[in-house]
C-alpha atoms as a PDB file:
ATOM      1  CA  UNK A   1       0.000   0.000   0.000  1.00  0.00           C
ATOM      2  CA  UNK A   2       1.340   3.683  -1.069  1.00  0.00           C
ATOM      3  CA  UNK A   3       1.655   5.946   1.600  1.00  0.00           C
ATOM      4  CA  UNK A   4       1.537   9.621   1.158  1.00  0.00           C
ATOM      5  CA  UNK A   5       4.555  11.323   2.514  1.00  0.00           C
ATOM      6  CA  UNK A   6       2.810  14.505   3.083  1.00  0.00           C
ATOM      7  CA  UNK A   7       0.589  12.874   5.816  1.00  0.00           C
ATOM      8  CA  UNK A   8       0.660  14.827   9.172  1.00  0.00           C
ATOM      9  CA  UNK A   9       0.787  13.233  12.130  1.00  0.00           C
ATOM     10  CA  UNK A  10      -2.646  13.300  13.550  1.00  0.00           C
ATOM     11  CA  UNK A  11      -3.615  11.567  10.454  1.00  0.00           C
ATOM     12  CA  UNK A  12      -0.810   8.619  10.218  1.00  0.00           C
ATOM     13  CA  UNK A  13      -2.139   8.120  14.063  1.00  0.00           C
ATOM     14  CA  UNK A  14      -5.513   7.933  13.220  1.00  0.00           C
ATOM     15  CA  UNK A  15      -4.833   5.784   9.926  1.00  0.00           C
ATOM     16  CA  UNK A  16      -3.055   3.534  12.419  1.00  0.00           C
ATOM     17  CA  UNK A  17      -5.702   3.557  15.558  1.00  0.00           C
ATOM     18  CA  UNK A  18      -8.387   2.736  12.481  1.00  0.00           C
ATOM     19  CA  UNK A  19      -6.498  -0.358  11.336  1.00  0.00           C
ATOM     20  CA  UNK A  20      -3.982   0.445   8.346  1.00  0.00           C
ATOM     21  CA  UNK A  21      -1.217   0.159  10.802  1.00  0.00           C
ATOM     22  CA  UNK A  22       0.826   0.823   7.467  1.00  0.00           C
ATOM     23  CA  UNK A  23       0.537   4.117   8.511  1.00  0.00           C
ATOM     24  CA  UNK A  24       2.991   3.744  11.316  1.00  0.00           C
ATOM     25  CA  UNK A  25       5.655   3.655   8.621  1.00  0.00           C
ATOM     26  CA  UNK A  26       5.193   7.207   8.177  1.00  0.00           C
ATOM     27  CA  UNK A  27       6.056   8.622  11.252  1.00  0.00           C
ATOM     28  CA  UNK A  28       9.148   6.039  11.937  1.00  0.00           C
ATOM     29  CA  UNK A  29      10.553   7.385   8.594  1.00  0.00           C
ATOM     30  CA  UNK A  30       9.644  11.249   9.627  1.00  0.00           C
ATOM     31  CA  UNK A  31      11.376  10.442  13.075  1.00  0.00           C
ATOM     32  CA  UNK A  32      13.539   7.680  12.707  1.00  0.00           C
ATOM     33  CA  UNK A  33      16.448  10.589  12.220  1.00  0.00           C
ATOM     34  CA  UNK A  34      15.839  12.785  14.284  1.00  0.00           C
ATOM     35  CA  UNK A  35      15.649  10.334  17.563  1.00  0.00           C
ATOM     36  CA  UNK A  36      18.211   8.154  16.460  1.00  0.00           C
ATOM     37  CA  UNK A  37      20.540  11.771  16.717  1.00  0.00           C
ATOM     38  CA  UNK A  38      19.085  12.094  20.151  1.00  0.00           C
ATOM     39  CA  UNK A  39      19.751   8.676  21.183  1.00  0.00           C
ATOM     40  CA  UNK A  40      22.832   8.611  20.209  1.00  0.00           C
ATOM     41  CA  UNK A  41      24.348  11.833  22.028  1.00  0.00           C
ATOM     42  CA  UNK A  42      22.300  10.549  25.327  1.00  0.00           C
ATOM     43  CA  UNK A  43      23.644   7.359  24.927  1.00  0.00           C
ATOM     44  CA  UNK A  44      27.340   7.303  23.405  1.00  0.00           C
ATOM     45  CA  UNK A  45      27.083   4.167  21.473  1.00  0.00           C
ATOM     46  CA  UNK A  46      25.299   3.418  18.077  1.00  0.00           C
ATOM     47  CA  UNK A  47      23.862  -0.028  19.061  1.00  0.00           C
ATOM     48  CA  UNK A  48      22.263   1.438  22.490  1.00  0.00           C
ATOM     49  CA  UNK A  49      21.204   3.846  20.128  1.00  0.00           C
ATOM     50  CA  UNK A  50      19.242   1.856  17.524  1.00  0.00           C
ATOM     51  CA  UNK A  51      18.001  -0.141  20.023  1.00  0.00           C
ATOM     52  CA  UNK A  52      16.693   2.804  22.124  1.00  0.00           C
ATOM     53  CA  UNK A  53      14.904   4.233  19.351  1.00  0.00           C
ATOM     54  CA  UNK A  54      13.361   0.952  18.279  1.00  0.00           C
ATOM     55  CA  UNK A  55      12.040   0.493  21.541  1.00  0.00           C
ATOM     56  CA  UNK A  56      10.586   3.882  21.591  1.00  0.00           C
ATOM     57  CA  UNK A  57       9.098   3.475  18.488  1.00  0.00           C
ATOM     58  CA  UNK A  58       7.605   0.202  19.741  1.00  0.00           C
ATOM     59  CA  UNK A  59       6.446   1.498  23.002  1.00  0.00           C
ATOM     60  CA  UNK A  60       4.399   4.714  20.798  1.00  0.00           C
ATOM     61  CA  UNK A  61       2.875   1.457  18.974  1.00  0.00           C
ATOM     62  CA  UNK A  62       1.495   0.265  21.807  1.00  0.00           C
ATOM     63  CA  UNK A  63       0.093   3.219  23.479  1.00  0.00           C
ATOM     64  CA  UNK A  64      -1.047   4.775  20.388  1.00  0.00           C
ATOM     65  CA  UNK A  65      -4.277   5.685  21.661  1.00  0.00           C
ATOM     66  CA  UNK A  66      -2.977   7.416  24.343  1.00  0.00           C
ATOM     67  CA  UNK A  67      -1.443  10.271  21.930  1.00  0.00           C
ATOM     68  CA  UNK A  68      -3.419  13.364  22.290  1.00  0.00           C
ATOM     69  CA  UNK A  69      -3.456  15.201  19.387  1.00  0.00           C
ATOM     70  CA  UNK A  70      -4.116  17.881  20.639  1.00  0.00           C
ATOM     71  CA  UNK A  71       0.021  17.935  21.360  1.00  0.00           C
ATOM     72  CA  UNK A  72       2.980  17.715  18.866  1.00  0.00           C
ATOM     73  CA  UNK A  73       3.298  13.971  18.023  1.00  0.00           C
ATOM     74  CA  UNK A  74       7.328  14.462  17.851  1.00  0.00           C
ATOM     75  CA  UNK A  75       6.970  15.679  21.834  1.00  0.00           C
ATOM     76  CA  UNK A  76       4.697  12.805  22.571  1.00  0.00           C
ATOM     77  CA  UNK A  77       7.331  10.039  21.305  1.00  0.00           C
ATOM     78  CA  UNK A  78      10.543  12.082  22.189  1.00  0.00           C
ATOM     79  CA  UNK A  79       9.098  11.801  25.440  1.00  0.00           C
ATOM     80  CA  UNK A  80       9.600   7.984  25.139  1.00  0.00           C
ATOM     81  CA  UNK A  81      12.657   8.189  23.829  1.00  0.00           C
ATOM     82  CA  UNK A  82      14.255  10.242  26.541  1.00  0.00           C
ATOM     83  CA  UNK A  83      12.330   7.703  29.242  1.00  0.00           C
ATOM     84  CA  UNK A  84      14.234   4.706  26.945  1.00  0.00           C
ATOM     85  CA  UNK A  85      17.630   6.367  26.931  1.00  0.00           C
ATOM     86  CA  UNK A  86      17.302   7.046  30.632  1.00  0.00           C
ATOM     87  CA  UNK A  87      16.369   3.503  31.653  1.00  0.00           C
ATOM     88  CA  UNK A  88      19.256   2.664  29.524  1.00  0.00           C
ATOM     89  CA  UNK A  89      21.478   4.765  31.495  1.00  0.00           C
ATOM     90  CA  UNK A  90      20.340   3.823  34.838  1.00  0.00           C
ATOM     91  CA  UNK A  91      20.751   0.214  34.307  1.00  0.00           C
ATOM     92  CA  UNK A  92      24.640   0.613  33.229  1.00  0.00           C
ATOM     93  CA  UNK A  93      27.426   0.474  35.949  1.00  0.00           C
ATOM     94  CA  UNK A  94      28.503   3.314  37.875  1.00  0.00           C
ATOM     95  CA  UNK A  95      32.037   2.403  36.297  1.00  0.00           C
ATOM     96  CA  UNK A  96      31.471   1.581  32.880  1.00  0.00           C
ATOM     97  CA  UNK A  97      32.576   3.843  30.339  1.00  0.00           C
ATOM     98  CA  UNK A  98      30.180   5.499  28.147  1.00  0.00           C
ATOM     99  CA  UNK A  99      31.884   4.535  24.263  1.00  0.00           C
ATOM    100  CA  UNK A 100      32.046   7.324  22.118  1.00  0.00           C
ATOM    101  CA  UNK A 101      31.262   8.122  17.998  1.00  0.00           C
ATOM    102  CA  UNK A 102      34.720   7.578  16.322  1.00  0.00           C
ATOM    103  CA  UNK A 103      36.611  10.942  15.154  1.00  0.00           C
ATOM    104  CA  UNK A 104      38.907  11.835  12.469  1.00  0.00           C
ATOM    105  CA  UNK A 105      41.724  13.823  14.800  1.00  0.00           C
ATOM    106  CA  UNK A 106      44.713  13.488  15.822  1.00  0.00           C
ATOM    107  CA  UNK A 107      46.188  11.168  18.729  1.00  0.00           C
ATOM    108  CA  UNK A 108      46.862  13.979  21.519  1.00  0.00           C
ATOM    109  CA  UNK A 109      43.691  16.060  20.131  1.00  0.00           C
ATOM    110  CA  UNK A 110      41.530  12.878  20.737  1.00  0.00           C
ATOM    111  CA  UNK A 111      43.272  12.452  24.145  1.00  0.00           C
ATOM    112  CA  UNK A 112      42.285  15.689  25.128  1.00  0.00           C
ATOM    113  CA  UNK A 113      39.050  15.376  23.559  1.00  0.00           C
ATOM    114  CA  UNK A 114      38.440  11.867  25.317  1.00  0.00           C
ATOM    115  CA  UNK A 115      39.363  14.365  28.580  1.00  0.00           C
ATOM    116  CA  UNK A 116      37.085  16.784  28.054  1.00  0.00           C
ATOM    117  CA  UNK A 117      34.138  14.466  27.195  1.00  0.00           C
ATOM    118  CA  UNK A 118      35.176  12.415  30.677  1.00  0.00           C
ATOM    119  CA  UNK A 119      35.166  15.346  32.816  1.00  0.00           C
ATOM    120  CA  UNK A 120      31.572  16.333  31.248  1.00  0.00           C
ATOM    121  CA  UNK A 121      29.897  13.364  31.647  1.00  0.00           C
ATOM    122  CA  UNK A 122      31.078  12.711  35.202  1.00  0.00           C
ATOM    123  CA  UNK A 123      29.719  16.000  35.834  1.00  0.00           C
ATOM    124  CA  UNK A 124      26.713  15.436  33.793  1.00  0.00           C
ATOM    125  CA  UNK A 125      26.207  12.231  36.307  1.00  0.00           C
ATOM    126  CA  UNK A 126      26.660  14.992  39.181  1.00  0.00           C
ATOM    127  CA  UNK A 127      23.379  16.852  38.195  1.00  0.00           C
ATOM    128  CA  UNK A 128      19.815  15.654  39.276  1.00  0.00           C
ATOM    129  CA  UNK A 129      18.062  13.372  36.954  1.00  0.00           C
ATOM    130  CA  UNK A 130      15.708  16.906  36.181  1.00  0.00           C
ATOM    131  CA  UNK A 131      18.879  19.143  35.282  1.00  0.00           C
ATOM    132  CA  UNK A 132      20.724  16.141  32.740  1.00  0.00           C
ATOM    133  CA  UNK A 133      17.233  16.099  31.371  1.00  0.00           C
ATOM    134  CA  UNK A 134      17.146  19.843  30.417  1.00  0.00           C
ATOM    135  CA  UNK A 135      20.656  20.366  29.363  1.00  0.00           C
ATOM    136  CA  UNK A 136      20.652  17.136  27.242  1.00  0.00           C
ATOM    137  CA  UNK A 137      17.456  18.547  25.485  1.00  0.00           C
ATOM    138  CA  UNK A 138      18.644  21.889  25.119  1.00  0.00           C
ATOM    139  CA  UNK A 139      21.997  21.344  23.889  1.00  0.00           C
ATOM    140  CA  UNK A 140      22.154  17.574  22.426  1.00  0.00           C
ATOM    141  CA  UNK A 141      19.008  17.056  20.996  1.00  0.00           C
ATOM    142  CA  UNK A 142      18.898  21.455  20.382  1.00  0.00           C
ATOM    143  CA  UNK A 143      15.320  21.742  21.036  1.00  0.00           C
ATOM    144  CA  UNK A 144      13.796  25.193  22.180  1.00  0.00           C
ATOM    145  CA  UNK A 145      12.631  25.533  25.791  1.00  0.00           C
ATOM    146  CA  UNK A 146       8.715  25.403  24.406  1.00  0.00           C
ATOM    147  CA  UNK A 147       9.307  22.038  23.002  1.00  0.00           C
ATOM    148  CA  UNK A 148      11.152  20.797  26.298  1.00  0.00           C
ATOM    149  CA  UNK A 149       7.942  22.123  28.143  1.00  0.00           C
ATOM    150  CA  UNK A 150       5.918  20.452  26.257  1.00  0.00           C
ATOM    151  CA  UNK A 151       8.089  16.924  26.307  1.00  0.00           C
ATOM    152  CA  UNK A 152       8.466  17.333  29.936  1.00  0.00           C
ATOM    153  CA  UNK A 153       5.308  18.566  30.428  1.00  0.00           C
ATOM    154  CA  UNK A 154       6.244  21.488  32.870  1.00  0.00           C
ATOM    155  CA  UNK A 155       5.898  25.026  32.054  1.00  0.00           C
ATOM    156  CA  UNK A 156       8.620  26.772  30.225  1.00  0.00           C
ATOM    157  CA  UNK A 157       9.805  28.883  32.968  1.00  0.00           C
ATOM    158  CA  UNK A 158      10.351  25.979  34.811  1.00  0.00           C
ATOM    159  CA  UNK A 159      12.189  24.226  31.849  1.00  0.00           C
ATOM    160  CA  UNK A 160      14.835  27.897  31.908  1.00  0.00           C
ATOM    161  CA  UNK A 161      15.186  27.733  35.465  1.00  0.00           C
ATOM    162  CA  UNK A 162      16.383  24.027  35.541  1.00  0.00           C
ATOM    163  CA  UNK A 163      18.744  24.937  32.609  1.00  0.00           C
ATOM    164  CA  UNK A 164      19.877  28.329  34.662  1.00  0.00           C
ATOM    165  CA  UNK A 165      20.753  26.083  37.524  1.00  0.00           C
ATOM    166  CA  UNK A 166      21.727  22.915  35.505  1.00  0.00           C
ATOM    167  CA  UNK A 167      24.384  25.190  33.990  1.00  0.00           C
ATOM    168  CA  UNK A 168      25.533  27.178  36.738  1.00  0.00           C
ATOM    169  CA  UNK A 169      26.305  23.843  38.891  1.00  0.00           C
ATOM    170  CA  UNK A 170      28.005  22.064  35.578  1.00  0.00           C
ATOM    171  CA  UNK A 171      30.531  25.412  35.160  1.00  0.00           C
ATOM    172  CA  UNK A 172      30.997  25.246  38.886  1.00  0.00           C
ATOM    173  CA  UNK A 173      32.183  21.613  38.645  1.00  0.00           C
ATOM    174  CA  UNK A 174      34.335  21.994  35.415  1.00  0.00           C
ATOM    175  CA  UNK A 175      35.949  25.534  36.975  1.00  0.00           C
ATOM    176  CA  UNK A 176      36.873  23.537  39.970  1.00  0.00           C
ATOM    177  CA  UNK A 177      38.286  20.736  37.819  1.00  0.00           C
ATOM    178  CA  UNK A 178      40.062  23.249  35.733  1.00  0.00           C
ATOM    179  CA  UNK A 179      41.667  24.666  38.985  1.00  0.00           C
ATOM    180  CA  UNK A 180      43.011  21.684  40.263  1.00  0.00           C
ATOM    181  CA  UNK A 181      44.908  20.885  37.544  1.00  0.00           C
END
């Protein structure tokens, strides 16, 4: 069966809730992208990733008729995603290392690189579960403070006063690091 591409949302979920659960294919090829990118910045590794998003994507499936369309569809299932990738996160070791995207730089540059990205993480792990939240939204996955409302479902002044203080305790922790060393 041909699927139109220009389908919105609200109408690929209630192709889908009707039967023609063909229509699914629409948004995983809309959003596939998009939360795969997310994923994989929350997440560090490709295959946590993939699998992430494929959960997501199954999880939406199954609780398609909870979507209110009266909301974004993309919030709704980012949502999920963010709930995957955390769950994902929690249930790693303390000590295991979060693997990284491969890069095309030199040894020392990826050294220091590798440094940077440890001493960020670690303090990333330092924050509340609320304050990685925000900062991961706003700065991996770049979406604007309406759209983490929305996905969070606080108001947006909340959403910029968790990033004010999500940021202000992250720069305290680097500063110190950077004057220890």
């Amino acid at each position: 069966m041909y699927l139109e591409k220009g389908l919105d949302d609200s109408a690929a979920v209630s192709r889908c809730l009707a039967g023609d659960t063909a229509a699914f294919e629409v948004l995983v090829a809309r959003y596939q992208g998009p939360l795969y990118a997310v994923a994989s910045r929350m997440l560090g590794s490709r295959e946590d990733a993939r699998d992430a998003t494929q959960s997501a994507f199954l999880r939406a499936f199954e609780r398609l008729g909870g979507y209110d369309p009266a909301f974004r569809f993309f919030s709704w299932i980012y949502r999920i995603l963010v709930n995957e990738c955390l769950n994902v996160l929690r249930s790693r070791r303390p000590e295991e290392p979060v693997p990284e995207l491969s890069e095309k730089r030199g040894p020392l540059e990826r050294l220091e690189a590798e440094e940077r990205r440890r001493r960020v993480r670690t303090a990333l792990r330092g924050l509340t579960a609320e304050h990685q939240e925000v900062l991961v939204l706003r700065h991996f996955a770049e979406l604007s403070y309406d759209d983490i409302a929305g996905v969070l479902g606080v108001p947006a002044k909340t959403v910029k006063s968790r990033l004010f203080t999500a940021r202000q305790k992250l720069a305290g922790t680097l500063k110190e690091w950077k004057s220890a060393t």
